[in-house]
PDB file of N, CA and C in Angstrom:
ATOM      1  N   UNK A   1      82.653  72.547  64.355  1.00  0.00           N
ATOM      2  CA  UNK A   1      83.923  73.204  64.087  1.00  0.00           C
ATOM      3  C   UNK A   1      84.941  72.148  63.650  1.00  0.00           C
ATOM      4  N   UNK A   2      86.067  72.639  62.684  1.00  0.00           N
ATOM      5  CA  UNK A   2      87.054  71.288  62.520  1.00  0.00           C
ATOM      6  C   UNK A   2      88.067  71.016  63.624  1.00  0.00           C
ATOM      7  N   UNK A   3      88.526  70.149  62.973  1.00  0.00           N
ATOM      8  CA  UNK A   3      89.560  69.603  64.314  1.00  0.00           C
ATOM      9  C   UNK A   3      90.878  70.600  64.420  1.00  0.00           C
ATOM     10  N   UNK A   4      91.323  70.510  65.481  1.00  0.00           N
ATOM     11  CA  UNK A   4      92.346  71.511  65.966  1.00  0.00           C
ATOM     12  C   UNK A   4      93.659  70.726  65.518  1.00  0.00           C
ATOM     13  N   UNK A   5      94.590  71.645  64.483  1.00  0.00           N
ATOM     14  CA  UNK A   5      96.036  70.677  64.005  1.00  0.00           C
ATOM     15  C   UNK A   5      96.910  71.420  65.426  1.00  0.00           C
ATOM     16  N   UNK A   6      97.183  70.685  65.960  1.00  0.00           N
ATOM     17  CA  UNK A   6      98.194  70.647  67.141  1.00  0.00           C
ATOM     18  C   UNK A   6      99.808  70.851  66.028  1.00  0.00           C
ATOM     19  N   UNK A   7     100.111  72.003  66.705  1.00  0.00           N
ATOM     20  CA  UNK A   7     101.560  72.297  66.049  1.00  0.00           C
ATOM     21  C   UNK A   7     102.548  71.569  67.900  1.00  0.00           C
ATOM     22  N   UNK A   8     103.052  70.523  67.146  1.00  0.00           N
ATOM     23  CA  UNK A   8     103.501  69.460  68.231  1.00  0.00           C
ATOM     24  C   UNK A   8     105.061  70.277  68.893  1.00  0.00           C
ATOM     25  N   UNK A   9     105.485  70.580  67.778  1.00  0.00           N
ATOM     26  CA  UNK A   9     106.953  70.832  67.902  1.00  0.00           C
ATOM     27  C   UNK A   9     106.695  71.846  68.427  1.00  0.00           C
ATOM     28  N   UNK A  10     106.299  73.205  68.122  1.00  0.00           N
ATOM     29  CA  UNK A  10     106.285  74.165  68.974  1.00  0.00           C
ATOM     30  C   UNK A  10     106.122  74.161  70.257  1.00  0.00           C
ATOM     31  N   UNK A  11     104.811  73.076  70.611  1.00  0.00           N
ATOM     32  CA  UNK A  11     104.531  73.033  72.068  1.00  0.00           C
ATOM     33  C   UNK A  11     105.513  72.206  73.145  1.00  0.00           C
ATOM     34  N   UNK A  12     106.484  71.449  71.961  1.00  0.00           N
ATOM     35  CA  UNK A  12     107.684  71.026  72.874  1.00  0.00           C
ATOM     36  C   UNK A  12     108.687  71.793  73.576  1.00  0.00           C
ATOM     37  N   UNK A  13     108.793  72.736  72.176  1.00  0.00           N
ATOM     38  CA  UNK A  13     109.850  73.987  72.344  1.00  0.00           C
ATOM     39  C   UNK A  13     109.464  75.095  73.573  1.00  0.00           C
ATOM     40  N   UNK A  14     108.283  75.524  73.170  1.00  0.00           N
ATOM     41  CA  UNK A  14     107.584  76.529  74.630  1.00  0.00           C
ATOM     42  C   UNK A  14     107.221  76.083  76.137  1.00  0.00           C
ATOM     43  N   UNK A  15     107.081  74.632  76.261  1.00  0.00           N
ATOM     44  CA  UNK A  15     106.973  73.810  77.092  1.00  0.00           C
ATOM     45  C   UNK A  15     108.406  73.153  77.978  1.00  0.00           C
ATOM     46  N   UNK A  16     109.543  73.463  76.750  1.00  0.00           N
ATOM     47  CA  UNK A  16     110.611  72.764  77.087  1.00  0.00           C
ATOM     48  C   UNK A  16     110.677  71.837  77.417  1.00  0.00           C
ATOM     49  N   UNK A  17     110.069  71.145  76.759  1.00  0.00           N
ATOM     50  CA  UNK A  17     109.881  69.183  76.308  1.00  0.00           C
ATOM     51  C   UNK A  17     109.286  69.085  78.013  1.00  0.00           C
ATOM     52  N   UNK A  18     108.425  69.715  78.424  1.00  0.00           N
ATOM     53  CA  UNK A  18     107.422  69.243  79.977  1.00  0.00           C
ATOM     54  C   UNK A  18     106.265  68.357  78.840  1.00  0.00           C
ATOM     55  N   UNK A  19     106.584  67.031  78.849  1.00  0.00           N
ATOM     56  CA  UNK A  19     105.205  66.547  78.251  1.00  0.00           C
ATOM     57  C   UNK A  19     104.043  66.345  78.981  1.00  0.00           C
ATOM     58  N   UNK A  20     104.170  66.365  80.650  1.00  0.00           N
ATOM     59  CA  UNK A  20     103.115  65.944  81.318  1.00  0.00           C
ATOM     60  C   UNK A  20     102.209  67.497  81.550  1.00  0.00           C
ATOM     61  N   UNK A  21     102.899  68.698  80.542  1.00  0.00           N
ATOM     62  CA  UNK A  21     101.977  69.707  80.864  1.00  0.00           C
ATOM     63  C   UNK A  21      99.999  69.084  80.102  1.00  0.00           C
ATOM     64  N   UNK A  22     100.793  68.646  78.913  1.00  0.00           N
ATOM     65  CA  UNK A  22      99.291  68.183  78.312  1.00  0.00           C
ATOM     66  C   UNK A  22      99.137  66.851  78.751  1.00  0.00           C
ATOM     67  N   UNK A  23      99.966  65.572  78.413  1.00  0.00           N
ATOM     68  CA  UNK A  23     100.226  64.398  78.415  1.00  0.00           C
ATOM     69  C   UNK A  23      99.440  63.697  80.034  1.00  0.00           C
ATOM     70  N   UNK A  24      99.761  64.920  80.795  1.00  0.00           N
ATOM     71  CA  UNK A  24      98.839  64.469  81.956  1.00  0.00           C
ATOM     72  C   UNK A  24      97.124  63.817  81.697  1.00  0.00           C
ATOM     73  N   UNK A  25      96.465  64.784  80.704  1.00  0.00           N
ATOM     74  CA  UNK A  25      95.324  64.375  80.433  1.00  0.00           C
ATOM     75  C   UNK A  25      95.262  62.931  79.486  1.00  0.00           C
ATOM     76  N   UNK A  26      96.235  62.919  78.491  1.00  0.00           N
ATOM     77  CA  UNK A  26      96.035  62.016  77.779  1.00  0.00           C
ATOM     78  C   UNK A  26      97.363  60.937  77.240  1.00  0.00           C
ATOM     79  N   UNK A  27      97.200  59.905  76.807  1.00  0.00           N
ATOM     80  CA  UNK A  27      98.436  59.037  76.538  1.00  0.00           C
ATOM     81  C   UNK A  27      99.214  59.748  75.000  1.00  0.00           C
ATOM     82  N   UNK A  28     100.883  59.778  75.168  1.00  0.00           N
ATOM     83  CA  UNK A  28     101.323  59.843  74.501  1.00  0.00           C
ATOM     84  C   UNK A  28     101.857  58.897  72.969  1.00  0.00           C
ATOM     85  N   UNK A  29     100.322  58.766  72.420  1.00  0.00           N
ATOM     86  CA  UNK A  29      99.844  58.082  71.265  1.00  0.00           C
ATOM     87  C   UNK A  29      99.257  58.802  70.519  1.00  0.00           C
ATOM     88  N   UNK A  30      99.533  58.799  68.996  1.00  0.00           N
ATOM     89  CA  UNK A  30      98.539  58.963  68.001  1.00  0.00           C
ATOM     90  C   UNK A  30      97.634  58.514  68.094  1.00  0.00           C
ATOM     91  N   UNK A  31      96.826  59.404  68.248  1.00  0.00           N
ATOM     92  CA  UNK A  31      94.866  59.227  67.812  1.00  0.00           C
ATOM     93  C   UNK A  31      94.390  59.289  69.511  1.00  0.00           C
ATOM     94  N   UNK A  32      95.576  59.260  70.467  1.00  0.00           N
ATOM     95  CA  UNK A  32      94.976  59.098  71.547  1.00  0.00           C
ATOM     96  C   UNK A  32      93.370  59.474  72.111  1.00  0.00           C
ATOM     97  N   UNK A  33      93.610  61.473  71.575  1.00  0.00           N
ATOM     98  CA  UNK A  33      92.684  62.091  71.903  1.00  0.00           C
ATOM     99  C   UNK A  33      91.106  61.462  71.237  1.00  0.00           C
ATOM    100  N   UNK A  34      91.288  60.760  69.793  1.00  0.00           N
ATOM    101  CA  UNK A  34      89.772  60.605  69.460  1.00  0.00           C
ATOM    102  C   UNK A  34      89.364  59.658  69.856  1.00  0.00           C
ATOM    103  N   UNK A  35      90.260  58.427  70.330  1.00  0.00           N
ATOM    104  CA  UNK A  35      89.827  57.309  70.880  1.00  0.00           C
ATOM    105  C   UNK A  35      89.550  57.393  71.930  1.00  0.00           C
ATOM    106  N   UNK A  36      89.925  58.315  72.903  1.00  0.00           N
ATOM    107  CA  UNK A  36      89.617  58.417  74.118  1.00  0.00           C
ATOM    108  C   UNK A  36      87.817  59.273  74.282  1.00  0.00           C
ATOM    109  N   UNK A  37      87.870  60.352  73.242  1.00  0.00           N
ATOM    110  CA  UNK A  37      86.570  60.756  73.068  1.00  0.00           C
ATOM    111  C   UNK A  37      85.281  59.828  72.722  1.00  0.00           C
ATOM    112  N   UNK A  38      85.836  59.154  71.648  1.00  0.00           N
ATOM    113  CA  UNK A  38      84.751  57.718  70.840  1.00  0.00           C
ATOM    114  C   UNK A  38      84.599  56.884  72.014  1.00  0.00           C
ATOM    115  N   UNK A  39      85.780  57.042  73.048  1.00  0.00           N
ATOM    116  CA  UNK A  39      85.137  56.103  73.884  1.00  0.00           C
ATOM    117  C   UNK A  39      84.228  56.733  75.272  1.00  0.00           C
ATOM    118  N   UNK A  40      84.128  57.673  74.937  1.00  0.00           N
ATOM    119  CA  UNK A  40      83.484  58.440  76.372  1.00  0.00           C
ATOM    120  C   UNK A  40      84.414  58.600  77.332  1.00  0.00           C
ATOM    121  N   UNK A  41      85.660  58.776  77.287  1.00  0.00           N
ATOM    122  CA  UNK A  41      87.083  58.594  78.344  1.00  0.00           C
ATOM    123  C   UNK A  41      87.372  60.583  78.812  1.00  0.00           C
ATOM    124  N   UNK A  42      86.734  61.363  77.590  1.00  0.00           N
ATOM    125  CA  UNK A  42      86.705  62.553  77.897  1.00  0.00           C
ATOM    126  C   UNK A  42      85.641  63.409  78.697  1.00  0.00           C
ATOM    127  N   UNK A  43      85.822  64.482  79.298  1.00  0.00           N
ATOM    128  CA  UNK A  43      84.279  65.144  79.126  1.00  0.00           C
ATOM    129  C   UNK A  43      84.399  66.263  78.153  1.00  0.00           C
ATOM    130  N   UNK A  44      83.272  66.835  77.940  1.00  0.00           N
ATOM    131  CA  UNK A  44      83.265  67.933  76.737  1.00  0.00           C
ATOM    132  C   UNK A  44      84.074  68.636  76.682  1.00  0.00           C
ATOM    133  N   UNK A  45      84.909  69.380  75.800  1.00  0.00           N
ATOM    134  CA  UNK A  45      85.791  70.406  75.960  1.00  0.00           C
ATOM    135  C   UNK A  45      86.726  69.888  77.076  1.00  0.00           C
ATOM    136  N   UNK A  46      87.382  69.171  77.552  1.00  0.00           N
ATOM    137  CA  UNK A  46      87.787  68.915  77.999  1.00  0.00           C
ATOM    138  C   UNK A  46      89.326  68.988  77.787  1.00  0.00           C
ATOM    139  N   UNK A  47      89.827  68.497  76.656  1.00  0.00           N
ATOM    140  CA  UNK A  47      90.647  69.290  75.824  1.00  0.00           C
ATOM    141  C   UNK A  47      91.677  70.863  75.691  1.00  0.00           C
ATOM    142  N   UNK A  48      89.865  70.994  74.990  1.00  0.00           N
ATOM    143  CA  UNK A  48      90.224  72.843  74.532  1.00  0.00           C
ATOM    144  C   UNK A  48      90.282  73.537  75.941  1.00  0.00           C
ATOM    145  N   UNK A  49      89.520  73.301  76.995  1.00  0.00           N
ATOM    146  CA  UNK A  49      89.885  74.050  78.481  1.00  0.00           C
ATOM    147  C   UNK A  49      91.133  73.925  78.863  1.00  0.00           C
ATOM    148  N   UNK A  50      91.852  72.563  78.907  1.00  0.00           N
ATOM    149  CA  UNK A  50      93.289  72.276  79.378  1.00  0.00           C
ATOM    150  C   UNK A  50      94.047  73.430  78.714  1.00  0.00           C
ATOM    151  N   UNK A  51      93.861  73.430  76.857  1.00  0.00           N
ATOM    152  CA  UNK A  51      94.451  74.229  76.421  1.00  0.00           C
ATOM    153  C   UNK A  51      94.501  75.857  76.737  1.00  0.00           C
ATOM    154  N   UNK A  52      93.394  75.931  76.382  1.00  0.00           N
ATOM    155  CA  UNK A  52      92.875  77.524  76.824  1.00  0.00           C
ATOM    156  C   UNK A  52      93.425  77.801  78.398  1.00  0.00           C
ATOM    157  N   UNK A  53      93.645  77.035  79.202  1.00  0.00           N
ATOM    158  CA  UNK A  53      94.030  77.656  80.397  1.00  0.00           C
ATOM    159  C   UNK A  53      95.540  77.673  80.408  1.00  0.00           C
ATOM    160  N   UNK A  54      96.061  77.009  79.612  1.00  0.00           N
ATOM    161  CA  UNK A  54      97.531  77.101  79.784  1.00  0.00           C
ATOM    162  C   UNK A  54      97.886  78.397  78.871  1.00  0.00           C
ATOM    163  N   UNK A  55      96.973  78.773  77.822  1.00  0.00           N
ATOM    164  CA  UNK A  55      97.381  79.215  77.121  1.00  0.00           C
ATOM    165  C   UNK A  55      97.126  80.957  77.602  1.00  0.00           C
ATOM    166  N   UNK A  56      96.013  81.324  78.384  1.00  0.00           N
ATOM    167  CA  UNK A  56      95.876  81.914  79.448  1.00  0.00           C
ATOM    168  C   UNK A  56      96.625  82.671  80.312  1.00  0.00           C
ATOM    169  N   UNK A  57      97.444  81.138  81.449  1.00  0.00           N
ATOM    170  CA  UNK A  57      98.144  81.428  81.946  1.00  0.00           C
ATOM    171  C   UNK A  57      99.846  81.574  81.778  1.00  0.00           C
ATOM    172  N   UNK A  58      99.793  81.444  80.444  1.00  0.00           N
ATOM    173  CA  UNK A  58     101.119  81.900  80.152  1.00  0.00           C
ATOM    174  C   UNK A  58     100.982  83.575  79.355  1.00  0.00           C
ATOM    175  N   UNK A  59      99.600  83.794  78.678  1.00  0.00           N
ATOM    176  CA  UNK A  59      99.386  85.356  79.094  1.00  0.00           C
ATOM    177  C   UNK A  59      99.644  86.252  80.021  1.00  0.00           C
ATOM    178  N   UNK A  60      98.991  85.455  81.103  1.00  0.00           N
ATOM    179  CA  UNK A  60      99.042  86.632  82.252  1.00  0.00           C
ATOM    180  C   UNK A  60     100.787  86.821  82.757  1.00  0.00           C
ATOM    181  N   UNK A  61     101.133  85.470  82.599  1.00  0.00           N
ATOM    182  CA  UNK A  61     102.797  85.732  82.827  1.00  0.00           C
ATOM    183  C   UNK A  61     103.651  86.633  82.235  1.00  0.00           C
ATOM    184  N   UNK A  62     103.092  86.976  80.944  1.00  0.00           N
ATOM    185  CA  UNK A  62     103.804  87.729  79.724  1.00  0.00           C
ATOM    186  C   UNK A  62     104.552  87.115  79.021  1.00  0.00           C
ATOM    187  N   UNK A  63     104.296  85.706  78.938  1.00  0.00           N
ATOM    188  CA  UNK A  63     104.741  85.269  77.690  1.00  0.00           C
ATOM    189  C   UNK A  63     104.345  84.890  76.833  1.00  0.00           C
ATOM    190  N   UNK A  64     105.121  84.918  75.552  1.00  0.00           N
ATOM    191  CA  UNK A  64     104.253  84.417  74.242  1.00  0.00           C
ATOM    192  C   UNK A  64     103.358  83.152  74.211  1.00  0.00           C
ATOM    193  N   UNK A  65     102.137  82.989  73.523  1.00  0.00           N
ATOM    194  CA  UNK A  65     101.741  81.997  74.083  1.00  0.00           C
ATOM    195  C   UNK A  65     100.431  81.633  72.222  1.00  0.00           C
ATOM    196  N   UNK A  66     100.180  80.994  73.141  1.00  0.00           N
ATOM    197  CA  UNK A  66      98.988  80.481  71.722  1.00  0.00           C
ATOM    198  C   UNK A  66      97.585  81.205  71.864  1.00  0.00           C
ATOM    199  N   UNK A  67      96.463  80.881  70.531  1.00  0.00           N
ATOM    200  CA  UNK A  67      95.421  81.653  70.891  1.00  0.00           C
ATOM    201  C   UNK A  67      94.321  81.157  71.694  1.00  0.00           C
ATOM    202  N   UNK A  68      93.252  81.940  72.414  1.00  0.00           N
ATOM    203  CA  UNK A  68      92.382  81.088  72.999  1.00  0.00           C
ATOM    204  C   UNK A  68      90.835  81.751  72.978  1.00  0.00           C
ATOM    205  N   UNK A  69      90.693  82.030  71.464  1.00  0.00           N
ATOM    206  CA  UNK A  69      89.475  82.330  70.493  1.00  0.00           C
ATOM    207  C   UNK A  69      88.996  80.460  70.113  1.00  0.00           C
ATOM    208  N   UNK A  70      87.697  81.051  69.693  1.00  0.00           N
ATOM    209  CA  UNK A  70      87.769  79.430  69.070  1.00  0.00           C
ATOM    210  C   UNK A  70      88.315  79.266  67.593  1.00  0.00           C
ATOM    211  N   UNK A  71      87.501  80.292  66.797  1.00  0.00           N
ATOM    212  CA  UNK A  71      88.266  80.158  65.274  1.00  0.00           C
ATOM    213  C   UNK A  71      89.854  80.723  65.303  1.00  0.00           C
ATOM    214  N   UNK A  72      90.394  80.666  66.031  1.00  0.00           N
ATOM    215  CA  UNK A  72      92.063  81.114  65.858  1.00  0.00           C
ATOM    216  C   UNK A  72      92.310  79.487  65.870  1.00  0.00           C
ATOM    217  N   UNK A  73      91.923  78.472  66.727  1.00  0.00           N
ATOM    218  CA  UNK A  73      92.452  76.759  67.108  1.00  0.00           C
ATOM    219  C   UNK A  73      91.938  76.184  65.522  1.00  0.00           C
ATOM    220  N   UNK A  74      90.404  76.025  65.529  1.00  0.00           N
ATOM    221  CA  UNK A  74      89.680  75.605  64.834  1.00  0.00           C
ATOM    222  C   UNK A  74      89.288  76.032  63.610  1.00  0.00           C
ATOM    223  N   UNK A  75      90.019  76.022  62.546  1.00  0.00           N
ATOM    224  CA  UNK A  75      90.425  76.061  61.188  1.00  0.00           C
ATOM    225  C   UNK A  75      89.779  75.101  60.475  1.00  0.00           C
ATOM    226  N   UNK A  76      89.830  76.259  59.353  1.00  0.00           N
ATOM    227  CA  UNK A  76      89.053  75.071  57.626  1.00  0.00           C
ATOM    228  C   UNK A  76      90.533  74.621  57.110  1.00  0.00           C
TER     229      UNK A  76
END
């Protein structure tokens, strides 16, 4: 599947600049995420679960939220 384009700004805005909602998993650096993968620093999906559960649980809350299909993230 291709890589997931992270719409950054939005997730600041819906997050209300909480960076440690994602940032917890990973350093706030470009490329963080593939270097951390290339280096074995991830486990599988590791990622897309963080996402998918936030994205989840801001469903069940009733608020607007992102998708958590795989081809809705993972785009040509």
């Amino acid at each position: 599947k291709p890589n997931v384009m992270l719409p950054h700004a939005v997730h600041q805005t819906a997050l209300q600049e909480d960076c440690n909602s994602c940032h917890n998993l990973f350093p706030q650096t470009e490329g963080a995420i593939m270097e951390m993968k290339a280096a074995g620093a991830l486990k599988k999906m590791q990622v897309m679960k963080q996402c998918q559960g936030c994205h989840k649980e801001m469903a069940k809350a009733g608020q607007k939220t992102g998708p958590v299909k795989c081809d809705e993230c993972h785009k040509e």
